[in-house]
C-alpha atoms as a PDB file:
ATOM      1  CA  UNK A   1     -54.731  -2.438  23.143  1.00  0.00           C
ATOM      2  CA  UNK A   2     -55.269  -5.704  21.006  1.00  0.00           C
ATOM      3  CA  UNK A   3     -53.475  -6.351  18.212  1.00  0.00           C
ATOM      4  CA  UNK A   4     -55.418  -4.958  15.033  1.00  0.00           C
ATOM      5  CA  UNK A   5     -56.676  -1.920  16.865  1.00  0.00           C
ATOM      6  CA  UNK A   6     -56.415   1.072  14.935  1.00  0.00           C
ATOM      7  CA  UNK A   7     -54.885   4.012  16.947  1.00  0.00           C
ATOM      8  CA  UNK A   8     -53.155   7.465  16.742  1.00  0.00           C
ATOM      9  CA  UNK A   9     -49.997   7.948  18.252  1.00  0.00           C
ATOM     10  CA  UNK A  10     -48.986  11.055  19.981  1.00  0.00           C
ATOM     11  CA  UNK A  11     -45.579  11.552  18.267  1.00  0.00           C
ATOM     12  CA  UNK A  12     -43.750  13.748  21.283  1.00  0.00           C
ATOM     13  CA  UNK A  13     -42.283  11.417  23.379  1.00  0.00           C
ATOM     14  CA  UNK A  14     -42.441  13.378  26.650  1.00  0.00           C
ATOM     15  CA  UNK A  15     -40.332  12.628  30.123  1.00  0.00           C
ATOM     16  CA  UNK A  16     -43.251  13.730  32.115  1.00  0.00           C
ATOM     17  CA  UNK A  17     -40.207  15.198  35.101  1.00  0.00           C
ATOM     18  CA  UNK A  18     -38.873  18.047  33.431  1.00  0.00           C
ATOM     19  CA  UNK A  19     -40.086  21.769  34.162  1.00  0.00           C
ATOM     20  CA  UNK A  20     -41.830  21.924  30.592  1.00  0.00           C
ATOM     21  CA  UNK A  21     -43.625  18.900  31.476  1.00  0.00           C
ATOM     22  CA  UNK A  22     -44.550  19.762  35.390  1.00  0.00           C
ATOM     23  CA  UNK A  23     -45.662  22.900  33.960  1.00  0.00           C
ATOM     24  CA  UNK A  24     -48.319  21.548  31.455  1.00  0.00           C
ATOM     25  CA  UNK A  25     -46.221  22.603  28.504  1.00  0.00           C
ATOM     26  CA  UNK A  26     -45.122  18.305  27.226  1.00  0.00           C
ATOM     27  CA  UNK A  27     -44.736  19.473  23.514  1.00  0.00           C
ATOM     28  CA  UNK A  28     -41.527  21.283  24.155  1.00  0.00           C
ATOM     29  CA  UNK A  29     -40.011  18.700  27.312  1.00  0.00           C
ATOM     30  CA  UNK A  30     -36.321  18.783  27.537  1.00  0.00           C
ATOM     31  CA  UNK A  31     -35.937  15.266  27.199  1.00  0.00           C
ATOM     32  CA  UNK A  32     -38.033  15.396  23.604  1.00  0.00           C
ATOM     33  CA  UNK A  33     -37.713  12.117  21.879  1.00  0.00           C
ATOM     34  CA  UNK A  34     -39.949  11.659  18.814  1.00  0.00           C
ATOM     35  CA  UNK A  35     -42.050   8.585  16.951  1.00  0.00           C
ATOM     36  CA  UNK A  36     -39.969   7.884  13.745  1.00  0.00           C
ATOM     37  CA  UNK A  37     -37.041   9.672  14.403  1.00  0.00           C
ATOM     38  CA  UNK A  38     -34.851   7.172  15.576  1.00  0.00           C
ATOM     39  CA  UNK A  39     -35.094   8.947  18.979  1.00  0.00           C
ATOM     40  CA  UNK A  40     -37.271   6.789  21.591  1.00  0.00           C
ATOM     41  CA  UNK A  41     -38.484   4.235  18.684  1.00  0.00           C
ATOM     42  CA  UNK A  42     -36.944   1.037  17.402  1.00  0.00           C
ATOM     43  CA  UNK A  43     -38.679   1.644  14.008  1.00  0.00           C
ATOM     44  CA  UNK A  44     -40.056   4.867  12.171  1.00  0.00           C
ATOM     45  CA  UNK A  45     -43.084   5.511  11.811  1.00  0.00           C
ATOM     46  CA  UNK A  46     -43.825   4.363   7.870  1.00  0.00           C
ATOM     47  CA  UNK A  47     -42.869   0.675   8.986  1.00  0.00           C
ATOM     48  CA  UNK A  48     -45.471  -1.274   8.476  1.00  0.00           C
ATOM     49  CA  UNK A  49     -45.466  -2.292  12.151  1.00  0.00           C
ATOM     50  CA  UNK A  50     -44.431  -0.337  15.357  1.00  0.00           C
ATOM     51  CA  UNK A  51     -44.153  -0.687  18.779  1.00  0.00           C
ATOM     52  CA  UNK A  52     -44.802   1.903  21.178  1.00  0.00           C
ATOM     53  CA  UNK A  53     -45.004   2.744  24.713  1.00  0.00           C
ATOM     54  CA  UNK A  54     -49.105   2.549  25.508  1.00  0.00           C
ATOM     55  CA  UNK A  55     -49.461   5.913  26.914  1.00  0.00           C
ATOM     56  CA  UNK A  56     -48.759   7.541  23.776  1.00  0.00           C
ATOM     57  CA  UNK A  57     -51.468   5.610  21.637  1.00  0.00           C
ATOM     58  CA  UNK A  58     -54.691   6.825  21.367  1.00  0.00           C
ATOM     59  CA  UNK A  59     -58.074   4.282  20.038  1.00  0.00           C
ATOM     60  CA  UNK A  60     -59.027   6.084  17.198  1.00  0.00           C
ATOM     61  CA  UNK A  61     -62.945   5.697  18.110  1.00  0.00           C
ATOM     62  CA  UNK A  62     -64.077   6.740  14.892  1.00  0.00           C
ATOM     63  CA  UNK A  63     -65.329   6.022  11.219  1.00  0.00           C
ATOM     64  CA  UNK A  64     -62.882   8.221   9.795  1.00  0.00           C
ATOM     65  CA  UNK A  65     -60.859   5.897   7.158  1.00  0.00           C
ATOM     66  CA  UNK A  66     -56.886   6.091   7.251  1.00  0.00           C
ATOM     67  CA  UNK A  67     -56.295   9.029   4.786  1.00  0.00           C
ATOM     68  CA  UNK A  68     -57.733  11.161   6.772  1.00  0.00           C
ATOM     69  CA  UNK A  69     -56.993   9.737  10.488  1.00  0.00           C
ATOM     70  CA  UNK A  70     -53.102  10.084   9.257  1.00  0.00           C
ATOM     71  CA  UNK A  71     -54.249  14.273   9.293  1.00  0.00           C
ATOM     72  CA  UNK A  72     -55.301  14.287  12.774  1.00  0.00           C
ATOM     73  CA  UNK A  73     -51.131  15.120  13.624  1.00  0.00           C
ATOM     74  CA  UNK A  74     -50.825  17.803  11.727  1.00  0.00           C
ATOM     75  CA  UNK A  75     -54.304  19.325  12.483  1.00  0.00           C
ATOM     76  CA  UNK A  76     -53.447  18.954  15.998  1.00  0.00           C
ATOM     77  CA  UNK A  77     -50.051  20.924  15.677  1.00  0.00           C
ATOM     78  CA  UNK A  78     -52.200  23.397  13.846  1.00  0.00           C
ATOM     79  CA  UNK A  79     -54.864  23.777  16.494  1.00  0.00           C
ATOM     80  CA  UNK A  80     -52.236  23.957  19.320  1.00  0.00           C
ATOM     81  CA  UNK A  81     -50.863  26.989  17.584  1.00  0.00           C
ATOM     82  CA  UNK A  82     -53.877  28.769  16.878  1.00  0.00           C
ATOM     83  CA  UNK A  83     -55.194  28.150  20.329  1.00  0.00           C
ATOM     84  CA  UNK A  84     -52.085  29.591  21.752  1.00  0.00           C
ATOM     85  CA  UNK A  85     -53.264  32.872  20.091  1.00  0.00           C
ATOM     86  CA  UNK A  86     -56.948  32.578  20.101  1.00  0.00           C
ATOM     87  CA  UNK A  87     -57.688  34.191  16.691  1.00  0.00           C
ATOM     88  CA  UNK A  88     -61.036  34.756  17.017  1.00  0.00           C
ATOM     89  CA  UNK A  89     -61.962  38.451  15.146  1.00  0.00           C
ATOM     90  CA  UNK A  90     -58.062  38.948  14.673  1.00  0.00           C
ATOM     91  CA  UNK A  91     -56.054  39.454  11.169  1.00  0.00           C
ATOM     92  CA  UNK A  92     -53.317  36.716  11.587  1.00  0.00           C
ATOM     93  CA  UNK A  93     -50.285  35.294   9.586  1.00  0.00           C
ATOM     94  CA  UNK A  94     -50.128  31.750   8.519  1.00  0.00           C
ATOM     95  CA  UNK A  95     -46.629  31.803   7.042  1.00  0.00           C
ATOM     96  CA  UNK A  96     -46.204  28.853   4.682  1.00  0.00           C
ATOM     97  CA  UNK A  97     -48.740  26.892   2.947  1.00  0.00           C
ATOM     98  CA  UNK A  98     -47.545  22.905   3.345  1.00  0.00           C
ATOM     99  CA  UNK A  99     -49.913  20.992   5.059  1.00  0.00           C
ATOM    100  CA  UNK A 100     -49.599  22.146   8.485  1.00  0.00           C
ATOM    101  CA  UNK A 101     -50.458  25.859   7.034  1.00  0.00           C
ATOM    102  CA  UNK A 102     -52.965  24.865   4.845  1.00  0.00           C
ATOM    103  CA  UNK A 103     -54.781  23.022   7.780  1.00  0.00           C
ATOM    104  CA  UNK A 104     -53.771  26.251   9.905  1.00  0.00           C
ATOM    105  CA  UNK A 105     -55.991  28.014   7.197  1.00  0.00           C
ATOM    106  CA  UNK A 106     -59.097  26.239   8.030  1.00  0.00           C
ATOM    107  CA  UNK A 107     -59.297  25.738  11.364  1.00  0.00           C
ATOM    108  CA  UNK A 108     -57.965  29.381  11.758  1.00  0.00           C
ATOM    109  CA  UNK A 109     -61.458  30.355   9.610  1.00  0.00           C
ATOM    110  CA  UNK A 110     -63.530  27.961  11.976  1.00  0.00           C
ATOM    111  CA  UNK A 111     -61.836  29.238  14.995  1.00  0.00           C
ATOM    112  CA  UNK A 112     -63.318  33.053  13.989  1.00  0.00           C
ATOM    113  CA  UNK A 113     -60.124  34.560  12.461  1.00  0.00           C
ATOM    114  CA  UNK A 114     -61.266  37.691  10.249  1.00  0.00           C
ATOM    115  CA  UNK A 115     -58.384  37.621   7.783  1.00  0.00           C
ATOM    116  CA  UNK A 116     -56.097  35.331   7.368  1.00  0.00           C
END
């Protein structure tokens, strides 16, 4: 990508060998190392500047300003939750309410949840 591109970074730093990741399941590889954890990355990730292998940056092809491009992480943990359970006309449990439950919430709602 060229320099001043604004992307999204995938934050799980996957192996791509292990049996989580032959098995379609990256998010929990053995060999986990994460963006701004001091595991896979030289610098976290509220430098000002990063660099990062290119496979885990995404061009953020959108309007959306940076407020709410820095949500698409957590809504994305959110959604991969939810879409493990498919909540569509169920009663679930969103247990705690920080951001990744409040987003939970919502898309929970969208995604056809009856109660939440």
């Amino acid at each position: 990508y060229a320099v001043g591109k604004r992307v999204c970074v995938e934050n799980h730093f996957y192996c791509g060998h292990c049996y989580q990741c032959t098995h379609d399941l990256p998010h929990i590889c053995q060999n986990l190392k994460q963006f701004g954890h001091g595991k896979g990355t030289v610098y976290g990730g509220c430098s000002e500047f990063t660099i990062i292998p290119a496979k885990y940056a995404y061009l953020l092809k959108t309007s959306l300003d940076d407020n709410k491009a820095a949500l698409l992480e957590p809504c994305g943990v959110a959604h991969q939750a939810l879409e493990e359970i498919d909540p569509k006309g169920e009663d679930i449990l969103i247990q705690g309410c920080g951001p990744v439950g409040l987003l939970a919430i919502g898309l929970a709602k969208v995604m056809g949840a009856t109660k939440m």
